[in-house]
N, C-alpha and C. Protein backbone atom coordinates (compact mmCIF):
# COMPACT_ATOMS: atom_id res chain seq x y z
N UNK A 1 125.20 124.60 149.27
CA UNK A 1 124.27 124.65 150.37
C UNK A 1 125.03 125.04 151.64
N UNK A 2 124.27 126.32 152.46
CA UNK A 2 125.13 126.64 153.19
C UNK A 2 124.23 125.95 154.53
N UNK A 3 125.38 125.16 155.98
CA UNK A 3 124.80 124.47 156.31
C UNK A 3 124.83 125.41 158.37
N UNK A 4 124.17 125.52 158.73
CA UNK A 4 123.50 126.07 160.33
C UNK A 4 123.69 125.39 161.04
N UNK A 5 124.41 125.46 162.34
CA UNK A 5 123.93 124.41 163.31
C UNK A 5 123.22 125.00 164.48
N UNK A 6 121.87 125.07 164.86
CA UNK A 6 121.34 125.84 165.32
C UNK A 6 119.73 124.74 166.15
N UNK A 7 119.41 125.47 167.26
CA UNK A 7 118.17 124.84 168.08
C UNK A 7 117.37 124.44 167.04
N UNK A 8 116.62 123.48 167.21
CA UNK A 8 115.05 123.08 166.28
C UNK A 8 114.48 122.48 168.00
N UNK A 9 112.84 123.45 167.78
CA UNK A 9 112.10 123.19 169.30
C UNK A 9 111.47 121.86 169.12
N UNK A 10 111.34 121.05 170.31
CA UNK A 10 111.18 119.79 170.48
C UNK A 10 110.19 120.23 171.96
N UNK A 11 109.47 118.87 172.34
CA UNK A 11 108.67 119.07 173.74
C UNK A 11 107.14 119.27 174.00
N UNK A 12 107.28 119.36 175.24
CA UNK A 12 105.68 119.50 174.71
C UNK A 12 104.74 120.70 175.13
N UNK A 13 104.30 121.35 174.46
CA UNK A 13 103.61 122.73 173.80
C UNK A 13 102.56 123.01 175.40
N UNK A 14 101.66 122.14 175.85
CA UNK A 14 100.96 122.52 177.18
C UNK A 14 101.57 122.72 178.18
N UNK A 15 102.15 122.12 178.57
CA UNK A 15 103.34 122.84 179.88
C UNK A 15 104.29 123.87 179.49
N UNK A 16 104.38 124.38 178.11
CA UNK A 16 105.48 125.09 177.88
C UNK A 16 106.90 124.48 178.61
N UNK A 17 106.94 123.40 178.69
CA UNK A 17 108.36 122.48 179.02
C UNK A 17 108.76 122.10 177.79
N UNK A 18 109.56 123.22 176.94
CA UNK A 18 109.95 122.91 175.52
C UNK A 18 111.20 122.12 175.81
N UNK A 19 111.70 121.48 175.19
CA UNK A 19 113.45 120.63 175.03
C UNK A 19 113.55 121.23 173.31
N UNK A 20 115.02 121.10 173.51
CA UNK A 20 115.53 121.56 172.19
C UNK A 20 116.87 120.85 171.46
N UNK A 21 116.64 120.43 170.07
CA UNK A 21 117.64 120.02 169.25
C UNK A 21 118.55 120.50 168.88
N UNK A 22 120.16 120.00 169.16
CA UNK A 22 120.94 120.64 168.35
C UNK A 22 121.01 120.06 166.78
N UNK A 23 121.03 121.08 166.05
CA UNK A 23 120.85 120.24 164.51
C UNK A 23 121.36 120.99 163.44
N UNK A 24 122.02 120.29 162.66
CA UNK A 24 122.80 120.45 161.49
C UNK A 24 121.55 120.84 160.06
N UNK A 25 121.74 121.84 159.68
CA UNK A 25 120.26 122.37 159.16
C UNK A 25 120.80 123.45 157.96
N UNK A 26 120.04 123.21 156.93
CA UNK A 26 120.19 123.75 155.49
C UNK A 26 120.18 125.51 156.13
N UNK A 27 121.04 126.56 155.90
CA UNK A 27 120.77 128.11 155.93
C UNK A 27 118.82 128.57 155.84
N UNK A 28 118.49 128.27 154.78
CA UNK A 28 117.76 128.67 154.52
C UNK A 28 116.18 127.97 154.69
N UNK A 29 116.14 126.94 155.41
CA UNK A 29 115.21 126.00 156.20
C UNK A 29 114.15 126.64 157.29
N UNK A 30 113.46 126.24 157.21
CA UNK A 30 112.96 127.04 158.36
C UNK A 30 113.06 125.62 159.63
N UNK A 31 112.47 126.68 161.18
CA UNK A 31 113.39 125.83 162.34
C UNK A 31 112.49 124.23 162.23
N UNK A 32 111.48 124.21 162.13
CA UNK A 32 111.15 122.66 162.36
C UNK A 32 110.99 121.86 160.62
N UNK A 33 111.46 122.12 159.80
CA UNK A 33 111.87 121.42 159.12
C UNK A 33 112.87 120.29 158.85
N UNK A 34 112.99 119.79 157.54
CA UNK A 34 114.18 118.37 157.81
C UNK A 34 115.10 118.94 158.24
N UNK A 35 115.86 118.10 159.33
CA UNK A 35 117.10 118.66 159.68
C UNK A 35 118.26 117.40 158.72
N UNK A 36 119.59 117.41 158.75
CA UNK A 36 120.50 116.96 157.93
C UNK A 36 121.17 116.03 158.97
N UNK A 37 121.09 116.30 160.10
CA UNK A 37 122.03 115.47 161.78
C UNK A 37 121.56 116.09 162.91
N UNK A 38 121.08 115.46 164.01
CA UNK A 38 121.00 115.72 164.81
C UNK A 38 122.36 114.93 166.09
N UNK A 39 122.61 116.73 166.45
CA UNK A 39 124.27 116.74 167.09
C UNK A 39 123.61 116.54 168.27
N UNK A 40 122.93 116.68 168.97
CA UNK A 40 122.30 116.28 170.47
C UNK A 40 120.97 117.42 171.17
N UNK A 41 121.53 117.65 172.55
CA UNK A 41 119.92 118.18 172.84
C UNK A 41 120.05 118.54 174.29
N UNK A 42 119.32 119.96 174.61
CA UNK A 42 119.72 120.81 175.39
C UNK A 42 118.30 120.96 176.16
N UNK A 43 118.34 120.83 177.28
CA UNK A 43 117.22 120.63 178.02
C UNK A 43 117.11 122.05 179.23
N UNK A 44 116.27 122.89 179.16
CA UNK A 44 116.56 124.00 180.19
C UNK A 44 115.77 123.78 181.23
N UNK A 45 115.05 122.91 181.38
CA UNK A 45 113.62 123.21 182.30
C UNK A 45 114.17 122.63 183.20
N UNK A 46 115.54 121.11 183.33
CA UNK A 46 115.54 121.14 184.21
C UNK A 46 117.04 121.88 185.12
N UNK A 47 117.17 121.44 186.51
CA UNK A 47 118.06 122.51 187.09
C UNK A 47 119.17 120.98 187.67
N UNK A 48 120.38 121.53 187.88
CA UNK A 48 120.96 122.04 186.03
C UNK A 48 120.65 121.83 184.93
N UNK A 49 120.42 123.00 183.56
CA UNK A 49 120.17 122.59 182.20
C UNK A 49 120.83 121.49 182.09
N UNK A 50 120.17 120.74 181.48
CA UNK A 50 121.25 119.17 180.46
C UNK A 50 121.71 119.76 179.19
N UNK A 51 123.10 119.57 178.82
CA UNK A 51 123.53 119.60 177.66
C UNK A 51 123.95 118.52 177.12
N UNK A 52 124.00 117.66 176.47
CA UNK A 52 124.47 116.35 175.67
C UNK A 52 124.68 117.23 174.11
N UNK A 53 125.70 117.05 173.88
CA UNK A 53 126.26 117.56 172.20
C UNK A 53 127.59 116.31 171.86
N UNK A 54 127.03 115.59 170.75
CA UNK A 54 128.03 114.73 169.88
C UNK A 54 129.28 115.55 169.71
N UNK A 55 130.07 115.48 170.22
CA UNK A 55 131.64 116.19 169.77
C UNK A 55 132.19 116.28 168.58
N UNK A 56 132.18 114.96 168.04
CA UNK A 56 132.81 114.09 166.98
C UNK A 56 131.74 114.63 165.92
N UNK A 57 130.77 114.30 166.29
CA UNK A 57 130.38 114.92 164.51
C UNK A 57 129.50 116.27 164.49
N UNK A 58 129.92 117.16 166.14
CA UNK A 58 129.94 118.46 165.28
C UNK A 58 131.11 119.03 165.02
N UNK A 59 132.16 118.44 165.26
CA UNK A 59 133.57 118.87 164.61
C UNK A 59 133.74 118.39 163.14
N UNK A 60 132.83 117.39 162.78
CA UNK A 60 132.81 116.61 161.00
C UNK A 60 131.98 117.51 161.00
N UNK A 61 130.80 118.52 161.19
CA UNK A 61 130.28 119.68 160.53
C UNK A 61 130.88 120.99 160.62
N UNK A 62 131.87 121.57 161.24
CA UNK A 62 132.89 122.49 161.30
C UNK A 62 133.65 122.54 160.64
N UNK A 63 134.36 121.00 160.45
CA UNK A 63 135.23 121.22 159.41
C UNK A 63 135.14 121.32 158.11
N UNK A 64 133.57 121.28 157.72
CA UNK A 64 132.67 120.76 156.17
C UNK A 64 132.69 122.10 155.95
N UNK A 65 132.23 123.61 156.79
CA UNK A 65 132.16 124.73 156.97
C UNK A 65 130.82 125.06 157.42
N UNK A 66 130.15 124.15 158.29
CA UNK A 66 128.59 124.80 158.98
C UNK A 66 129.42 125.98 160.25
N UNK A 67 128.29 126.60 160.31
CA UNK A 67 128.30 127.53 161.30
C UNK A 67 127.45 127.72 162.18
N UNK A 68 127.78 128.12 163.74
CA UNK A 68 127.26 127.55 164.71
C UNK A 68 126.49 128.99 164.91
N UNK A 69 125.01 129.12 165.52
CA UNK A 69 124.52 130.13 165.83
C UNK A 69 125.00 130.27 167.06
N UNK A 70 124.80 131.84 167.83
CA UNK A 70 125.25 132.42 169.12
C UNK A 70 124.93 131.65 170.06
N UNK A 71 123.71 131.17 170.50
CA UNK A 71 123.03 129.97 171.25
C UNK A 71 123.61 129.12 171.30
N UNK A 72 123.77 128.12 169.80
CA UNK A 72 124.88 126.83 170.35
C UNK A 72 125.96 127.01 170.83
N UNK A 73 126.37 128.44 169.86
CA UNK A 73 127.97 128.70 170.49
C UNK A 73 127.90 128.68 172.13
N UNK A 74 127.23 129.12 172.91
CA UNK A 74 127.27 129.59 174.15
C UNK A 74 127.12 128.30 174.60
N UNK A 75 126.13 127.35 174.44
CA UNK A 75 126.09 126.23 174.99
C UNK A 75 126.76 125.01 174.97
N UNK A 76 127.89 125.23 174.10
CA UNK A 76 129.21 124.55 173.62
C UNK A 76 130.63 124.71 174.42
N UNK A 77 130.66 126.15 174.67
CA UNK A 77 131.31 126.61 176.12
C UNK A 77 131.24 126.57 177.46
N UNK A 78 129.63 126.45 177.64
CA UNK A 78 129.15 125.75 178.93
C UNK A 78 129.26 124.16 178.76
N UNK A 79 129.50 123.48 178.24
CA UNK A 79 129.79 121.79 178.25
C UNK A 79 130.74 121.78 178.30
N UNK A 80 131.70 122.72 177.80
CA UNK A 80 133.49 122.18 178.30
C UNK A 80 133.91 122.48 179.70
C-alpha cells in the first residue's frame, strides 16, 4: 500500500471558509475518505494562514516511505 500525505477538505461549505487536513492517506483513496493519521491542519482564511503539522509523526511517515504532495511540501517549508 502506497501511502500520500496530502490535504483532505474540512470546514464549512456556506461561507466557503474551508480548513484543511494534513493526512496520511492510502495512494489510491479518494480525498474525503478514511484517512490512516491525521498529521495536523492548515487554515488559510485566516491572516496569517495557521499551519500546525505533527513533526514527529510525519517524519514516522517519511521514513515508512509516504510521500508528500507539492502543497504539503510547500507548507512544510513555510513552518520552518
Amino acid at each position: 500500500m502506497e501511502v500520500r500525505i496530502r490535504l483532505q477538505k474540512a470546514g464549512k461549505k456556506a461561507n466557503k471558509r474551508y480548513n484543511y487536513r494534513i493526512v496520511a492517506i492510502s495512494r489510491e483513496s479518494a480525498r474525503q475518505s478514511r484517512t490512516l493519521e491525521i498529521l495536523g491542519h492548515y487554515d488559510p482564511s485566516k491572516k496569517p494562514a495557521s499551519i500546525f503539522i505533527k513533526k514527529e509523526n510525519l517524519d514516522k511517515w517519511l521514513k515508512n516511505g509516504a510521500q508528500m504532495s507539492e502543497t504539503v511540501r510547500s507548507l512544510v517549508k513555510k513552518q520552518k
